[in-house]
Protein backbone atom coordinates (compact mmCIF):
# COMPACT_ATOMS: atom_id res chain seq x y z
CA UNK A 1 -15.04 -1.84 -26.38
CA UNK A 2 -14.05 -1.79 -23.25
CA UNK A 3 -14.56 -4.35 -20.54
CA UNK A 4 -14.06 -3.87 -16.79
CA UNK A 5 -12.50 -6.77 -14.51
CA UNK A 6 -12.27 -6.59 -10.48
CA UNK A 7 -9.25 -7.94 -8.71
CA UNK A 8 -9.42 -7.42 -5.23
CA UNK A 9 -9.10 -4.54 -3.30
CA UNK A 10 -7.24 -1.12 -2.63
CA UNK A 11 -7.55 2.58 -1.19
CA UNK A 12 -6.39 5.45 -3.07
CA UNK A 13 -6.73 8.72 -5.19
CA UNK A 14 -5.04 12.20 -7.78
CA UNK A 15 -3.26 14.66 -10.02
CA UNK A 16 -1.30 17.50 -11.94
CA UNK A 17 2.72 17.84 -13.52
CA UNK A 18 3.44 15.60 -15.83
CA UNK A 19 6.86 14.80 -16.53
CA UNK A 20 8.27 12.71 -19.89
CA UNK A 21 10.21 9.84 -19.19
CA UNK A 22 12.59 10.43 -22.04
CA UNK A 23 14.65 13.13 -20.15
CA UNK A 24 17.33 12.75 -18.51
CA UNK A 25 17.13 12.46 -14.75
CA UNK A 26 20.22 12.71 -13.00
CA UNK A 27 23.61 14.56 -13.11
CA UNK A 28 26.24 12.10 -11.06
CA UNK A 29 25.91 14.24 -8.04
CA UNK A 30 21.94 13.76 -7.33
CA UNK A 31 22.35 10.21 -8.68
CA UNK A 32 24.72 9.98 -5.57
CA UNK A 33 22.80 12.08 -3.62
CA UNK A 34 19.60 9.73 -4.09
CA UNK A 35 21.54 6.51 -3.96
CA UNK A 36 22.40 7.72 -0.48
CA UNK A 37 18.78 9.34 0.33
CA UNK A 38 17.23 5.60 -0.58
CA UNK A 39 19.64 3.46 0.95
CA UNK A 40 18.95 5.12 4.87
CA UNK A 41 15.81 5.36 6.94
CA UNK A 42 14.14 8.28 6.39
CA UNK A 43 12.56 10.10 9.81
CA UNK A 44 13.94 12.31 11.60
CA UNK A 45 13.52 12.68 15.63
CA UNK A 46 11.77 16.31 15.68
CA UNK A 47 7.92 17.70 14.48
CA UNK A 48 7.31 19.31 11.01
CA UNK A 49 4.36 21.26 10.23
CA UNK A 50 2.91 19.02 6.89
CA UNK A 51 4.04 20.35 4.14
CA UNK A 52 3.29 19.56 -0.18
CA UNK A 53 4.81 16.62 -1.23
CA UNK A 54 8.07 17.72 -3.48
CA UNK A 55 7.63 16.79 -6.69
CA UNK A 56 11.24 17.85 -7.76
CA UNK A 57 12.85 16.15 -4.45
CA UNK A 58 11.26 12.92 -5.72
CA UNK A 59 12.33 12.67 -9.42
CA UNK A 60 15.79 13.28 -8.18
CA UNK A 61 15.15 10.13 -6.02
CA UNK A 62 13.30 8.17 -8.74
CA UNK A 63 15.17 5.08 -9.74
CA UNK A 64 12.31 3.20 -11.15
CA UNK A 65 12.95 2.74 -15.21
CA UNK A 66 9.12 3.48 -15.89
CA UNK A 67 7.08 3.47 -12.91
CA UNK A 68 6.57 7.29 -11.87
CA UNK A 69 8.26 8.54 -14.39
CA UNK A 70 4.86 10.29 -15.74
CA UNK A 71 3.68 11.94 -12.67
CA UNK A 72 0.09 13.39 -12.25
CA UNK A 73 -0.25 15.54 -8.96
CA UNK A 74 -3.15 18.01 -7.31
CA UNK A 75 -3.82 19.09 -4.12
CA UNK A 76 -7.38 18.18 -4.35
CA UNK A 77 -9.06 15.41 -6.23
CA UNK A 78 -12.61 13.37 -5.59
CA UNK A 79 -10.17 10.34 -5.93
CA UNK A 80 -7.17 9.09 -7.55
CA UNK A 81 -9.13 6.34 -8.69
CA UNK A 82 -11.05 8.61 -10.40
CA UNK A 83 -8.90 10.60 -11.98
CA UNK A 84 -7.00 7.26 -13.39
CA UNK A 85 -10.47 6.44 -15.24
CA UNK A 86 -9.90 9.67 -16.71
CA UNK A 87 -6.71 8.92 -18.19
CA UNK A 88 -8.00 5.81 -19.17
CA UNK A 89 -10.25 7.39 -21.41
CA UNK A 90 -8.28 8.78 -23.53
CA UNK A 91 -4.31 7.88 -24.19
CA UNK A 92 -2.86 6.65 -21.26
CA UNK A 93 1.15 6.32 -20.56
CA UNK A 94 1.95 2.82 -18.38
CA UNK A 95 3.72 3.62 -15.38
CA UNK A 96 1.78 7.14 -14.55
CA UNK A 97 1.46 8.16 -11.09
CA UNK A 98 -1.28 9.95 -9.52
CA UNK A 99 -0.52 11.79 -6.56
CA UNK A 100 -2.97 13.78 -4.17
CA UNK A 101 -2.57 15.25 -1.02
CA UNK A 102 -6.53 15.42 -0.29
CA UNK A 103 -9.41 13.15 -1.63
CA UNK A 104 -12.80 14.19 -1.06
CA UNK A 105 -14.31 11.31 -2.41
CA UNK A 106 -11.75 8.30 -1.94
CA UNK A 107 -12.41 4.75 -1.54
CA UNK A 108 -11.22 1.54 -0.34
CA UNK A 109 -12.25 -2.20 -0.54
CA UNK A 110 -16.16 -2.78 -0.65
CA UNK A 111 -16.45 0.91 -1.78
CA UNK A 112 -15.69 2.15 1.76
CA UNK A 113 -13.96 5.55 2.46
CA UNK A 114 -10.59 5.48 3.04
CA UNK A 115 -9.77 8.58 5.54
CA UNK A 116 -6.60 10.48 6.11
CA UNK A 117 -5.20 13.66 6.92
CA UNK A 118 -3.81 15.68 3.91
CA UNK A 119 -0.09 16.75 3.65
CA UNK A 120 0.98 13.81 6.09
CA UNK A 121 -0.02 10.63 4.17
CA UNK A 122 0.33 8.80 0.55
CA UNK A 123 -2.11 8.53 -1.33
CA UNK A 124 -2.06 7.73 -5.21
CA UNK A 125 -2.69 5.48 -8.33
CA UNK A 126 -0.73 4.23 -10.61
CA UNK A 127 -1.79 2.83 -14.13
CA UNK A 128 0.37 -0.67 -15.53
CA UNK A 129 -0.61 -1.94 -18.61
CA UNK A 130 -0.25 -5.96 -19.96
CA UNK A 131 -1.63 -8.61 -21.94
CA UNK A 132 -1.33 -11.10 -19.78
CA UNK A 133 -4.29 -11.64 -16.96
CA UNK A 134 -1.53 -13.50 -14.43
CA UNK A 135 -0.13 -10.64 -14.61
CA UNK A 136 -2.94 -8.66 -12.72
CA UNK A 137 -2.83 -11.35 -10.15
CA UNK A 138 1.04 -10.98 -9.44
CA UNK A 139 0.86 -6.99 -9.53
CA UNK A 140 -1.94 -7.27 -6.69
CA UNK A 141 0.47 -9.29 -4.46
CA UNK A 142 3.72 -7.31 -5.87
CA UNK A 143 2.06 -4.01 -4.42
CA UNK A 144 1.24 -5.19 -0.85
CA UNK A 145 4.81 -6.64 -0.70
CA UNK A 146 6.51 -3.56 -2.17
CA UNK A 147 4.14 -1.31 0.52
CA UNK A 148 5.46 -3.39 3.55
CA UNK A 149 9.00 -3.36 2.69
CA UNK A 150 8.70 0.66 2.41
CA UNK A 151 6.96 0.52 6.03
CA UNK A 152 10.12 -1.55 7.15
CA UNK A 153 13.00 -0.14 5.37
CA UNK A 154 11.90 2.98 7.77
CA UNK A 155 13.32 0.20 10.86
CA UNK A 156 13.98 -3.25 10.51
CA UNK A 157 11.93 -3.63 13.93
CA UNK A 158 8.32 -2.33 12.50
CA UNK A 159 8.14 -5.41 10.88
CA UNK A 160 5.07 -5.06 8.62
CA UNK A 161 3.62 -7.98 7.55
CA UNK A 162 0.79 -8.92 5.32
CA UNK A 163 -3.02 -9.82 5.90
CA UNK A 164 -4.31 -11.65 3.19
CA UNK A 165 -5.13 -10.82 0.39
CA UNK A 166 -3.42 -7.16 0.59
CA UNK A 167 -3.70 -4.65 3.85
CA UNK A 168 -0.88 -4.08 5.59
CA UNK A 169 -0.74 -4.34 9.40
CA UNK A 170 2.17 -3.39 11.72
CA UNK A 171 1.17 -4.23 15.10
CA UNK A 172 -1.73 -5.66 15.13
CA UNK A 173 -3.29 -2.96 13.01
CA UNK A 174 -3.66 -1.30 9.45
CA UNK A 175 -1.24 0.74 8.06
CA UNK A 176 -1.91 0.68 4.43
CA UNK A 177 -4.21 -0.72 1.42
CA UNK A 178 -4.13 -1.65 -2.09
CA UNK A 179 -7.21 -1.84 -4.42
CA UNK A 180 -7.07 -3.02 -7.69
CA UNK A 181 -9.38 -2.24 -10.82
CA UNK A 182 -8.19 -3.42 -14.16
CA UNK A 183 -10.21 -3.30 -17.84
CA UNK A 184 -9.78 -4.48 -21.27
CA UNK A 185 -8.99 -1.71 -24.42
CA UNK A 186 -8.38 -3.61 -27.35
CA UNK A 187 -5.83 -6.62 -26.31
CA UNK A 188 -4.45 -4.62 -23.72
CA UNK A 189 -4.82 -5.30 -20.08
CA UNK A 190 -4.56 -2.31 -17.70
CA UNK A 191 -4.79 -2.00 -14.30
CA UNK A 192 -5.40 0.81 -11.93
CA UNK A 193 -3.62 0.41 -8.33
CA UNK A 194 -4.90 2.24 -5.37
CA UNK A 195 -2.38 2.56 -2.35
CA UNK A 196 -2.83 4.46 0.64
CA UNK A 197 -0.16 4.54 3.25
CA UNK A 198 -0.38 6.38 6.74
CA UNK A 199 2.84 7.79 6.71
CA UNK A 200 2.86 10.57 9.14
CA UNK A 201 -0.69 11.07 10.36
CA UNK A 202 -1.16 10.45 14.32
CA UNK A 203 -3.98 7.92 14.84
CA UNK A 204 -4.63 9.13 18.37
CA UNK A 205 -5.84 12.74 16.82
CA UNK A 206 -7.23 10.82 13.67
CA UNK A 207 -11.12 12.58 12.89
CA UNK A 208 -12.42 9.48 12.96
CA UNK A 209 -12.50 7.77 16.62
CA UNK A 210 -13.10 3.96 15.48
CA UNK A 211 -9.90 4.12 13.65
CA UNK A 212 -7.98 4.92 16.19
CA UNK A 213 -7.92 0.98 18.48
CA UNK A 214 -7.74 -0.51 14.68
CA UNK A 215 -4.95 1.54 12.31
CA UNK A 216 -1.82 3.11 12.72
CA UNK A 217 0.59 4.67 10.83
CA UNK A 218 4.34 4.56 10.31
CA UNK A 219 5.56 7.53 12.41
CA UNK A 220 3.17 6.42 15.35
CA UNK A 221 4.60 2.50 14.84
CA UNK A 222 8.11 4.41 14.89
CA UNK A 223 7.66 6.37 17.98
CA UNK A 224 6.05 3.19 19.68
CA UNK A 225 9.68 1.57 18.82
CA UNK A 226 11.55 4.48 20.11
CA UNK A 227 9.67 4.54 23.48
CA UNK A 228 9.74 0.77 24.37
CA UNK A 229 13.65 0.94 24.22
CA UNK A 230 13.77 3.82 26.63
CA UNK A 231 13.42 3.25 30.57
CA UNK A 232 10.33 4.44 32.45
CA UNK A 233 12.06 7.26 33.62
CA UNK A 234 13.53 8.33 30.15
CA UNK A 235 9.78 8.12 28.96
CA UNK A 236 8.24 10.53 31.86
CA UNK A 237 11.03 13.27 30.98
CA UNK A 238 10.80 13.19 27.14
CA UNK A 239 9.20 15.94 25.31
CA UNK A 240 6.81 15.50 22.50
CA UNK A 241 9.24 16.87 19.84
CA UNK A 242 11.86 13.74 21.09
CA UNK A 243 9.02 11.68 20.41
CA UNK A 244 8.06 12.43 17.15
CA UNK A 245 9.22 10.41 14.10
CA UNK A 246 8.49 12.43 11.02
CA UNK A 247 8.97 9.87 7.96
CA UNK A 248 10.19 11.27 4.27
CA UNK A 249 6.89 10.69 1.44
CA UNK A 250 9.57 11.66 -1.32
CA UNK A 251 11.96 9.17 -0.77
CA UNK A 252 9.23 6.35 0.64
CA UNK A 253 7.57 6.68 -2.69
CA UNK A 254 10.72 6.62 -4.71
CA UNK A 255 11.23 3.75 -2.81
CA UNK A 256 7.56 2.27 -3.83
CA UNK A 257 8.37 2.62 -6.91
CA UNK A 258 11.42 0.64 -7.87
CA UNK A 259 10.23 -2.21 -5.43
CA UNK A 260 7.02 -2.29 -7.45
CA UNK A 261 9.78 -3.03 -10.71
CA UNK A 262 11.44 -5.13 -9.34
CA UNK A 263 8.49 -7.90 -8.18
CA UNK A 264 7.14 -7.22 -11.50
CA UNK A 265 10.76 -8.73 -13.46
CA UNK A 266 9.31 -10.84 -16.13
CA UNK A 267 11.53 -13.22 -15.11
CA UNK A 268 9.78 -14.23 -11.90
CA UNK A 269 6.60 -16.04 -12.01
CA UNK A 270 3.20 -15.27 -10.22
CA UNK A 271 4.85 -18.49 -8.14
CA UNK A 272 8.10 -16.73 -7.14
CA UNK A 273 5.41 -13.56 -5.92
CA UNK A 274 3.80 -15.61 -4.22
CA UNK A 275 6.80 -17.11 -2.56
CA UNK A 276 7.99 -13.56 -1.94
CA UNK A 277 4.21 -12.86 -0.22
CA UNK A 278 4.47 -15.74 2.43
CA UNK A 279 8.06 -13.84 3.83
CA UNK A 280 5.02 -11.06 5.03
CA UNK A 281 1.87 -12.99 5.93
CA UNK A 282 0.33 -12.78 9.29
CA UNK A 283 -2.29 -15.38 8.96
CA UNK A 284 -1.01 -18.88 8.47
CA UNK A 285 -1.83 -20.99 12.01
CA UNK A 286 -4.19 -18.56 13.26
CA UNK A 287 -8.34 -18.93 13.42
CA UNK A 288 -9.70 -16.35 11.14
CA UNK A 289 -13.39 -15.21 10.14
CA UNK A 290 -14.63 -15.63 6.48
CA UNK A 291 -17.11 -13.45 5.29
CA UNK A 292 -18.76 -14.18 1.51
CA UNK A 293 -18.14 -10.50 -0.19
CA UNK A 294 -20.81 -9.34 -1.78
CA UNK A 295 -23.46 -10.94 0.94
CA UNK A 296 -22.66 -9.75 4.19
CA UNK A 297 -25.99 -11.08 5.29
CA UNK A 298 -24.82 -14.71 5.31
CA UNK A 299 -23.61 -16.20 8.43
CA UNK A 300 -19.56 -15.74 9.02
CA UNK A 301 -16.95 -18.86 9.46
CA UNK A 302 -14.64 -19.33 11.85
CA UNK A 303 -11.78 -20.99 10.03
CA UNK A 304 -7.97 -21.74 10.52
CA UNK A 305 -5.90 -20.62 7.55
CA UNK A 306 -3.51 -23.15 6.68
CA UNK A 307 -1.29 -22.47 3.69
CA UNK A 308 -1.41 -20.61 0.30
CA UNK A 309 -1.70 -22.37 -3.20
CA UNK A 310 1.02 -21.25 -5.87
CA UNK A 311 -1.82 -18.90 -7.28
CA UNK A 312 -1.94 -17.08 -4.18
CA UNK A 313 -5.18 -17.87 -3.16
CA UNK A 314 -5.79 -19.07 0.47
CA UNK A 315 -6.69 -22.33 2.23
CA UNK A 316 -8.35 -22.64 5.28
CA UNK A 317 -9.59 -25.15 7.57
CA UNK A 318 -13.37 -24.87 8.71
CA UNK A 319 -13.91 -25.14 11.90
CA UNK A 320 -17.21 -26.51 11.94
CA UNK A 321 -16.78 -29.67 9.78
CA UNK A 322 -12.80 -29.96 9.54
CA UNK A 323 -13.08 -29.85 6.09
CA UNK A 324 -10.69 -27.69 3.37
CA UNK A 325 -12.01 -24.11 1.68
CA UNK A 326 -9.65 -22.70 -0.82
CA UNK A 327 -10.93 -18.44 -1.02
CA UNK A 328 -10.45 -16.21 -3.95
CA UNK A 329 -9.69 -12.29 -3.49
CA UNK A 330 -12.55 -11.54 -5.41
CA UNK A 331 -15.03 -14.03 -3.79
CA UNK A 332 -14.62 -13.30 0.01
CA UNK A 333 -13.03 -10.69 2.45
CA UNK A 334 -10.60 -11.88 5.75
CA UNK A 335 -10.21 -10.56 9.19
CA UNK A 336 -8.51 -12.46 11.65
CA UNK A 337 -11.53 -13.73 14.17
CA UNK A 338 -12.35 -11.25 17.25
CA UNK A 339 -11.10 -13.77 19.93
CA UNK A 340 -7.60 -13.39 17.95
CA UNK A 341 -7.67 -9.78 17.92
């Protein structure tokens, strides 16, 4: 029988190849080749029409033992999401990836749609199986962390950082989202991950005008960072191809993947994740609103957050009688207040 657990949130969706993990994946040359494809940023300074994500290009540049090594992808799909509950049902390998360059039907956290152009973007699943429930709770934090350092391997000056429990802001605004949904088969604990990054999309011509004052993406956050460091007169002159940062999907989620490994070593606690989580955070010090999930209809409180327990859940100081709240992911949802905006 199976039994359905929430863990926070996520955006994601898709499908297609599947490739075995048992073969062999690189000669020496593309292991060299991909060693030296991962280890440098990966945009280059003129426009590309979007193009299919490579699905050869980015087993070359897998490095991951098991994540991604299985690799589901369509051009179309309601929803990665969906299409993991699918696999679900019937034999599911740990590790798959599902990969889609269009959702129709995607959601994020509170079941909201999570929009983005197709062919410029990431968004996918990916299944992980355990018995072990703190696992579930270190794999939520292991993903946002292992999404941010993707975003700022691209330039050590985007730093990304973290808004609690697991979006992903880069100045002042979202860049990317993780939703969890994990159930019970037998003794086995698996969990389906929803990210969505905006990789390449261009929030000023996004289809959806409220997103474009609160998300970016990582080629806009890019080209922000190449302007500022030009003069005034440097920025007047410069066409829009010298202005475009077109980042690499293959290699960023290559990347993903062997970051997502390695805060998942069984050797480091749901502590030393946690740890790892507070090098990103954006919150501590600041006020914050707190909104009860699931009853939007009761007043909001203003709040300072104030540090983060060795679970990972968050403590905050209310502002209207001083006194300490400690939130759960899958109890309330976090914004940081409007007057902090």
């Amino acid at each position: 029988m199976e039994r359905s657990l929430k863990l926070g949130r996520v955006a994601a969706n898709v499908h297609s190849t599947s490739t075995s993990h048992t073969q062999p994946l690189f000669s020496l040359t593309t292991f060299n080749a991909a060693q030296q494809a991962l280890s440098t940023p990966t945009h280059v300074a003129f426009p590309q029409a979007p193009r299919q994500f490579d699905c050869a290009r980015f087993k070359q540049l897998l490095r991951s033992r098991t994540l991604g090594r299985t690799l589901h992808y369509e051009h179309t799909v309601t929803s990665t999401m969906d299409v993991a509950s699918t696999l679900l049902a019937g034999t599911p390998v740990a590790g798959t990836l599902i990969l889609a360059e269009h959702q129709t039907h995607s959601r994020g956290r509170k079941g909201r749609a999570w929009k983005q152009q197709g062919s410029k973007n990431l968004s996918f699943t990916f299944l992980y199986k355990t018995t072990a429930i703190e696992d579930l709770y270190k794999l939520n934090f292991a993903t946002a962390i292992s999404v941010a350092r993707v975003c700022n391997h691209e330039s050590p000056k985007l730093q990304a950082g973290l808004k609690w429990p697991n979006d992903v802001w880069i100045d002042g605004k979202k860049v990317a989202g993780v939703l969890l949904d994990s159930s019970m088969q037998g003794r086995e604990l698996w969990a389906s991950v929803g990210v969505g990054i905006n990789v390449n999309e261009s929030m000023h011509d996004s289809e959806v005008p409220e997103l474009r004052d609160i998300a970016t993406s990582v080629s806009d956050a890019l080209r922000l960072l190449a302007s500022n460091e030009k003069t005034e007169s440097e920025r007047a002159t410069e066409s829009e191809s010298e202005t475009t940062q077109s980042v690499d999907r293959e290699a960023m989620l290559a990347r993903f993947c062997e970051y997502v490994e390695e805060e998942m070593d069984s050797r480091r606690s749901l502590r030393d994740v946690v740890e790892q989580y507070q090098r990103y955070e954006i919150l501590l010090g600041k006020t914050v609103c707190v909104m009860p999930k699931g009853r939007e209809s009761e007043e909001r409180v203003d709040a300072v957050a104030l540090r983060y327990t060795d679970t990972g859940t968050l403590v905050v100081r209310l502002m209207s009688n001083g006194q300490e709240k400690e939130l759960v992911t899958d109890e309330v949802s976090i914004r940081p207040a409007a007057s902090t905006l």
